[in-house]
Protein backbone atom coordinates (compact mmCIF):
# COMPACT_ATOMS: atom_id res chain seq x y z
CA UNK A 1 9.57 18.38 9.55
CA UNK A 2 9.73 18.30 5.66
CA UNK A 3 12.42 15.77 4.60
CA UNK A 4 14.04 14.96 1.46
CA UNK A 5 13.56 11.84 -0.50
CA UNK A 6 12.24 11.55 -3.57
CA UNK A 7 11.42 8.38 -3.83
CA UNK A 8 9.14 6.01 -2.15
CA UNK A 9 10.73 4.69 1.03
CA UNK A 10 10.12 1.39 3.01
CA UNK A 11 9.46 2.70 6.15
CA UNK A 12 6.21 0.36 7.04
CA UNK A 13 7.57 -2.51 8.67
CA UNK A 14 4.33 -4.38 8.95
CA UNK A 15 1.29 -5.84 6.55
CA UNK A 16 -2.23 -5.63 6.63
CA UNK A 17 -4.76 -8.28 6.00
CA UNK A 18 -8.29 -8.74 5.85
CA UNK A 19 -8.46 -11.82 3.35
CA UNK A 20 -8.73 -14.55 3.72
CA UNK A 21 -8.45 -13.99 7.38
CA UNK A 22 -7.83 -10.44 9.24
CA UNK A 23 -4.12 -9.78 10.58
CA UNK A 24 -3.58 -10.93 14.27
CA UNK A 25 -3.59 -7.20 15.36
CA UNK A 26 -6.52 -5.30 13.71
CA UNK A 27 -9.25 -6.21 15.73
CA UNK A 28 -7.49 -5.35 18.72
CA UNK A 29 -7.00 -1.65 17.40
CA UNK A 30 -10.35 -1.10 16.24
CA UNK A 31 -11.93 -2.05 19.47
CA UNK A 32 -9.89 0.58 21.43
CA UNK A 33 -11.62 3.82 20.78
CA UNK A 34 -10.73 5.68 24.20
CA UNK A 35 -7.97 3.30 25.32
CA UNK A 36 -3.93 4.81 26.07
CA UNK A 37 -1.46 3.04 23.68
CA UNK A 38 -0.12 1.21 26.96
CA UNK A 39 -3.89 -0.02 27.16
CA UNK A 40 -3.83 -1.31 23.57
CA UNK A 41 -0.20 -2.93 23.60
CA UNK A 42 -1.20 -4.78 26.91
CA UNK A 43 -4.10 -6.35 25.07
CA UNK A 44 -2.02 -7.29 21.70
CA UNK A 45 -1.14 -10.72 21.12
CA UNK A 46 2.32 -11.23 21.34
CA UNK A 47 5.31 -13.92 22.06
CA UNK A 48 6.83 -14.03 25.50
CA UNK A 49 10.43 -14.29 23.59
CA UNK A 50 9.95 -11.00 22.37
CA UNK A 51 8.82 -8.83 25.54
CA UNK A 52 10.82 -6.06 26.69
CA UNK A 53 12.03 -8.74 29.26
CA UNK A 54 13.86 -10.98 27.13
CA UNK A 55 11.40 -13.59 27.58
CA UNK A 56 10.67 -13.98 31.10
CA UNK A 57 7.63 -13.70 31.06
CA UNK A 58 7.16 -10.87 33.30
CA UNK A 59 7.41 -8.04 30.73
CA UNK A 60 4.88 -6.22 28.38
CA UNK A 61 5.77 -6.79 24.58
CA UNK A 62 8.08 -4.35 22.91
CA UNK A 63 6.53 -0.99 22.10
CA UNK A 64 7.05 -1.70 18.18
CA UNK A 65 4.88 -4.25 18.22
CA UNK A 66 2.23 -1.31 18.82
CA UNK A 67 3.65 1.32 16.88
CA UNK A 68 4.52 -0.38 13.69
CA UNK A 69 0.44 -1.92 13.42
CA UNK A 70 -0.21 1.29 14.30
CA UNK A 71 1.45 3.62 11.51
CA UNK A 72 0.23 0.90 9.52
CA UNK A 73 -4.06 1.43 10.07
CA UNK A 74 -3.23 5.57 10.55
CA UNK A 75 -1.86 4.91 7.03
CA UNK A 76 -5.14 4.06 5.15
CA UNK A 77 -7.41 6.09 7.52
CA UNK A 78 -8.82 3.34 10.37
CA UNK A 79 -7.54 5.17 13.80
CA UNK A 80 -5.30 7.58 15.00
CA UNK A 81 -3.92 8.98 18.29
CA UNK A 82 -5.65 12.13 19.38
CA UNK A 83 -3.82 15.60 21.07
CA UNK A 84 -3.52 13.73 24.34
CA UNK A 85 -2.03 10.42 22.90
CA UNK A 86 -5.54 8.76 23.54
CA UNK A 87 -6.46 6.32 20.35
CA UNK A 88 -9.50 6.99 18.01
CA UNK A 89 -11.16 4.84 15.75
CA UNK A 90 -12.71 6.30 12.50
CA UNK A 91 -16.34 5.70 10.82
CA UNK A 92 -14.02 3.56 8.49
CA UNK A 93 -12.19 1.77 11.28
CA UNK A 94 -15.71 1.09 12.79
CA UNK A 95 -17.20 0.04 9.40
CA UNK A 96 -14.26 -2.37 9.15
CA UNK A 97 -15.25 -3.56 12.17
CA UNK A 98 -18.43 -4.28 11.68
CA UNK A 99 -17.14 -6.48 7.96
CA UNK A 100 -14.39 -7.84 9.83
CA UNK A 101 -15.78 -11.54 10.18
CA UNK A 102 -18.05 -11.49 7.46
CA UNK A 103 -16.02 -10.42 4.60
CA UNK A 104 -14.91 -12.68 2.10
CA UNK A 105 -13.53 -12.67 -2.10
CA UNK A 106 -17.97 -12.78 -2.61
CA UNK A 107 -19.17 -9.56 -0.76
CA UNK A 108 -15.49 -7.52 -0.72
CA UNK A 109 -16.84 -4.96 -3.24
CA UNK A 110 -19.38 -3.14 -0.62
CA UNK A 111 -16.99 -2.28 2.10
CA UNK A 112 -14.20 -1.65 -0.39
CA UNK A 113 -15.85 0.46 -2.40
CA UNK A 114 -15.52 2.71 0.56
CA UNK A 115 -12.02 1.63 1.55
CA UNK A 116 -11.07 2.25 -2.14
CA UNK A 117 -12.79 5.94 -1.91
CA UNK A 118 -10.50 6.45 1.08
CA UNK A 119 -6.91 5.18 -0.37
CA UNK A 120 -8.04 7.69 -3.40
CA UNK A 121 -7.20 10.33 -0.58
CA UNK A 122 -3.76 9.20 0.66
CA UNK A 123 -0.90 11.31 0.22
CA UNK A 124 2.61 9.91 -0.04
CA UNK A 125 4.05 12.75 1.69
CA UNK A 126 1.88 13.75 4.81
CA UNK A 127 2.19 14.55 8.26
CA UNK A 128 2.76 10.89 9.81
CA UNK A 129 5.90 10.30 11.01
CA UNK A 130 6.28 7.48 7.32
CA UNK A 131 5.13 10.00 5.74
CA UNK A 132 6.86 13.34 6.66
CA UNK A 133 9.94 12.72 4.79
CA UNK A 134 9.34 13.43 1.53
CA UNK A 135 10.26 16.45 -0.20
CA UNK A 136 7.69 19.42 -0.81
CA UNK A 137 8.08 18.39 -4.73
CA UNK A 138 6.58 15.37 -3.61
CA UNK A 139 2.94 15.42 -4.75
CA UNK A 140 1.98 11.18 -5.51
CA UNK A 141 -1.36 9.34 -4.64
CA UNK A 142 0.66 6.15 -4.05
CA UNK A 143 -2.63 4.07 -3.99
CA UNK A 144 -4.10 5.56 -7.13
CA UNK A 145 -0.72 5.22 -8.76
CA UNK A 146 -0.51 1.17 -8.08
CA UNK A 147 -4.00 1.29 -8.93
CA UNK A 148 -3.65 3.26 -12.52
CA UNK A 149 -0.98 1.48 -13.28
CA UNK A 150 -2.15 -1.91 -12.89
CA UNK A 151 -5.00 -1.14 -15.31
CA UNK A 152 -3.14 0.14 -17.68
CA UNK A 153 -0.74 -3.12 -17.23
CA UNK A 154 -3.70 -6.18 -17.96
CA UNK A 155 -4.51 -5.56 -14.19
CA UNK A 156 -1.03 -6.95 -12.87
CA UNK A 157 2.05 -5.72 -11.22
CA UNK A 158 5.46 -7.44 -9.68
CA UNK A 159 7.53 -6.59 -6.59
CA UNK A 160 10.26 -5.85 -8.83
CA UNK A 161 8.34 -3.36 -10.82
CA UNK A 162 7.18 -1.37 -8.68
CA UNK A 163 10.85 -1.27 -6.87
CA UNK A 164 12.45 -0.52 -10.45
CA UNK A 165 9.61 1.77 -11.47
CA UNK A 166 6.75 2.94 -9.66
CA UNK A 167 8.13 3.94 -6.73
CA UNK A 168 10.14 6.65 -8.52
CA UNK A 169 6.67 8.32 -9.29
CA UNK A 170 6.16 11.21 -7.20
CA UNK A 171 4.06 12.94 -9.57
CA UNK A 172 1.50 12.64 -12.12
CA UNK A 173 4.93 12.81 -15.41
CA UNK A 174 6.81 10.45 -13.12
CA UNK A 175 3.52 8.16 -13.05
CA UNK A 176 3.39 7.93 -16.70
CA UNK A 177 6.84 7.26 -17.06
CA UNK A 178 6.92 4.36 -14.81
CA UNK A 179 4.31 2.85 -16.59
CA UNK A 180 5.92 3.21 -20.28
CA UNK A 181 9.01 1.76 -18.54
CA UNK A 182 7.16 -1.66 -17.06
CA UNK A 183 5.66 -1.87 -20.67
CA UNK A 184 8.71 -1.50 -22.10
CA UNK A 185 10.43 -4.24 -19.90
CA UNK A 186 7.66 -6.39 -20.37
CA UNK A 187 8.01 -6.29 -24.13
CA UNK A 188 11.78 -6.85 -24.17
CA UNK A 189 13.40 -7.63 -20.92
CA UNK A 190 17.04 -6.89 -22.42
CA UNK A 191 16.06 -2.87 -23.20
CA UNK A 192 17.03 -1.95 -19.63
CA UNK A 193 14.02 -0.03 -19.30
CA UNK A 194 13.52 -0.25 -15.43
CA UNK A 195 15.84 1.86 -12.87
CA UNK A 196 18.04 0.92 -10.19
CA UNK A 197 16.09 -0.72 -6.89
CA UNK A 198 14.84 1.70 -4.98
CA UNK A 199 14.72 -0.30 -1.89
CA UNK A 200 17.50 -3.07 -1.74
CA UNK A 201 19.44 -5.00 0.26
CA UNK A 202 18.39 -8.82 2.01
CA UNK A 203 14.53 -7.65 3.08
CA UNK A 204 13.89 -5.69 0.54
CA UNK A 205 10.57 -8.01 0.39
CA UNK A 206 9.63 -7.08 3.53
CA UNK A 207 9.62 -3.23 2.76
CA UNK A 208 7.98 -3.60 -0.49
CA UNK A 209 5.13 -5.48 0.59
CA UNK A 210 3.63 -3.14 3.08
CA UNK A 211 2.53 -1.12 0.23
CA UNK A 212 0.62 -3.32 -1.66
CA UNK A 213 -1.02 -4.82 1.31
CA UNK A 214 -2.04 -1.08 1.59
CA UNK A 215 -3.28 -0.68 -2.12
CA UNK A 216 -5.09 -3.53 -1.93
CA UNK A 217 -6.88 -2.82 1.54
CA UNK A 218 -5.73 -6.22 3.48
CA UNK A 219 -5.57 -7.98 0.29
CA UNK A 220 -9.59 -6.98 -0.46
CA UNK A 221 -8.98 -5.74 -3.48
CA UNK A 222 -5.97 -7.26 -5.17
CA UNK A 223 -4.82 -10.31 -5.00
CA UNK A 224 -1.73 -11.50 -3.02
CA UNK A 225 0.92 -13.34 -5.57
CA UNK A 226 0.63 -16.20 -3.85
CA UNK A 227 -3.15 -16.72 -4.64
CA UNK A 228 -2.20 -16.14 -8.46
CA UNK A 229 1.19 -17.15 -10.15
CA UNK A 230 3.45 -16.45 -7.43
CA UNK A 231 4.87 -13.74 -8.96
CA UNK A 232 1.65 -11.11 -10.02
CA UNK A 233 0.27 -9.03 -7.85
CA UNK A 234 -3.56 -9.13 -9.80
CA UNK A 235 -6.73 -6.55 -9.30
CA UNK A 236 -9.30 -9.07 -7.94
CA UNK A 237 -11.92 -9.32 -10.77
CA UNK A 238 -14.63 -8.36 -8.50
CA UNK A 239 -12.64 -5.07 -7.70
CA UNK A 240 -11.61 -3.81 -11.05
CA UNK A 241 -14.87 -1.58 -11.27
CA UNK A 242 -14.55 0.10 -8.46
CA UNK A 243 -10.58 0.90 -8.93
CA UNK A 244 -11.42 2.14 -12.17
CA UNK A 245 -13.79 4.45 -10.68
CA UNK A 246 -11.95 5.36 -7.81
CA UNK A 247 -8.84 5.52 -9.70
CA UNK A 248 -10.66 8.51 -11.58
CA UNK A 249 -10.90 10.79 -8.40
CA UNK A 250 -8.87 13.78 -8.44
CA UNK A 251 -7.39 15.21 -4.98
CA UNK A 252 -5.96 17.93 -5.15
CA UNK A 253 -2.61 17.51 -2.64
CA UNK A 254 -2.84 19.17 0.58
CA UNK A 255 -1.03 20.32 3.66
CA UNK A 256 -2.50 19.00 7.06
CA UNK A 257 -2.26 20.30 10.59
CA UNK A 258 -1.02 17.35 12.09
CA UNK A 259 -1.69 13.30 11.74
CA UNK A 260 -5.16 13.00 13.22
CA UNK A 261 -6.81 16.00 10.69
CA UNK A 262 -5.20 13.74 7.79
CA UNK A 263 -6.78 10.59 9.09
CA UNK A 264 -9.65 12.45 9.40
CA UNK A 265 -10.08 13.30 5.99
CA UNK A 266 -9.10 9.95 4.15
CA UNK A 267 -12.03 8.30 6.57
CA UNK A 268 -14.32 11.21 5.90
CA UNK A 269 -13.60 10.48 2.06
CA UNK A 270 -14.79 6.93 2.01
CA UNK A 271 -18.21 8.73 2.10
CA UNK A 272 -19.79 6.42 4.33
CA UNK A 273 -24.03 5.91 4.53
CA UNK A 274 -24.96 5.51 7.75
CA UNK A 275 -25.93 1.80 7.07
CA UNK A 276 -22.39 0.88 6.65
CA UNK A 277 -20.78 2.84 9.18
């Protein structure tokens, strides 16, 4: 079903790390090629005070806390669930696999040069269930887009621009416009050149960040704000050859069949060689 917003929307509800150490989750999903989603919840780590029990111990953990991880890696191409609900891992799930406790800030740039290839691919509106409710107007690369406009901003974004700003880009005019309005702020803060919030209200933070830790693969290629001022989001100087580059790819925007074809073709597009896969 084709929806209607217009705007980016906050519908992650979880992160994704790889630096400096790999969220709690991901190695549990890309070791479960073949396994049910019951299989793969069972073997997530979880609190008792949050199973479906109410923390008697007894219960499995709340289905979210497989779903949510999970629109999270379908997002950026690392598994998916096939016709009959089974879960698949993809040549870049199994690559990641292979970095996952050996990557570091030093060697980053030869799995994510790949990872980066891939995130060139994703669509903002797509078939997923975070991304089917966009309308057909809707035509953004939301990883290029951080990506583009980071470089053409001395490599460095904030939360609140991309809320006021970039996440009102849903094409390649609406791109450039966001970008002329975070320069704009930057060089006088009173010109009211950013928009109203996009995404408001008390976690706000919490819907914003899912996209950058997206963008920046697990926090491979850009930096979180934390490791910088606090406040900047930065390219990691490591990565900013490889954005440019894959910043440069053109896609043209398709229409998929159904989730797994779409996470198909943004691992297919990290162009893999078979000794990284």
């Amino acid at each position: 079903m084709t929806g209607t917003a217009r705007a980016w929307t906050g519908s992650l509800h979880q992160t994704f790390r790889l630096l400096p150490s790999p969220s709690s989750s991901l190695e549990v999903f890309l070791t479960s090629d073949g396994r049910t989603p019951q299989q793969v919840l069972s073997a997530l780590p979880y609190d008792v005070a949050r199973s479906q029990t109410g923390g008697t111990g007894t219960g499995l953990p709340d289905t979210k806390r497989y779903r949510d991880p999970r629109a999270v890696y379908q997002t950026v191409g690392l598994i998916y669930e096939d016709v009959s609900g089974i879960v698949r891992v993809t040549e870049l799930g199994i690559a990641t696999l292979r970095w996952l406790n050996i990557l570091s800030a030093k060697n980053v740039v030869v799995l994510g040069r790949h990872a980066a290839y891939a995130l060139a691919a994703c669509q903002l509106r797509n078939p997923t269930k975070s991304g089917s409710g966009y309308d057909p107007t809707v035509k953004a690369f939301p990883f290029t887009y951080i990506w583009r406009a980071m470089l053409a901003l001395d490599d460095r974004i904030t939360s609140d621009e991309l809320n006021r700003a970039l996440f009102y880009a849903i094409d390649e005019p609406s791109l450039q416009d966001a970008i002329e309005r975070i320069a704009a702020h930057r060089a006088d803060r009173m010109a009211g050149a950013l928009q109203p919030e996009v995404l408001d209200g008390p976690r706000k933070n919490d819907r914003i960040v899912p996209w950058i830790s997206l963008a920046s693969f697990g926090y491979a290629l850009i930096q979180d704000k934390r490791e910088s001022d606090g406040v900047h989001y930065r390219i990691r100087p490591q990565a900013r050859r490889l954005l440019q580059e894959a910043s440069q790819i053109k896609h043209r925007h398709r229409e998929f069949a159904d989730t797994a074809a779409y996470v198909r073709h943004i691992s297919a597009s990290a162009f893999l060689p078979k000794d990284v896969r």
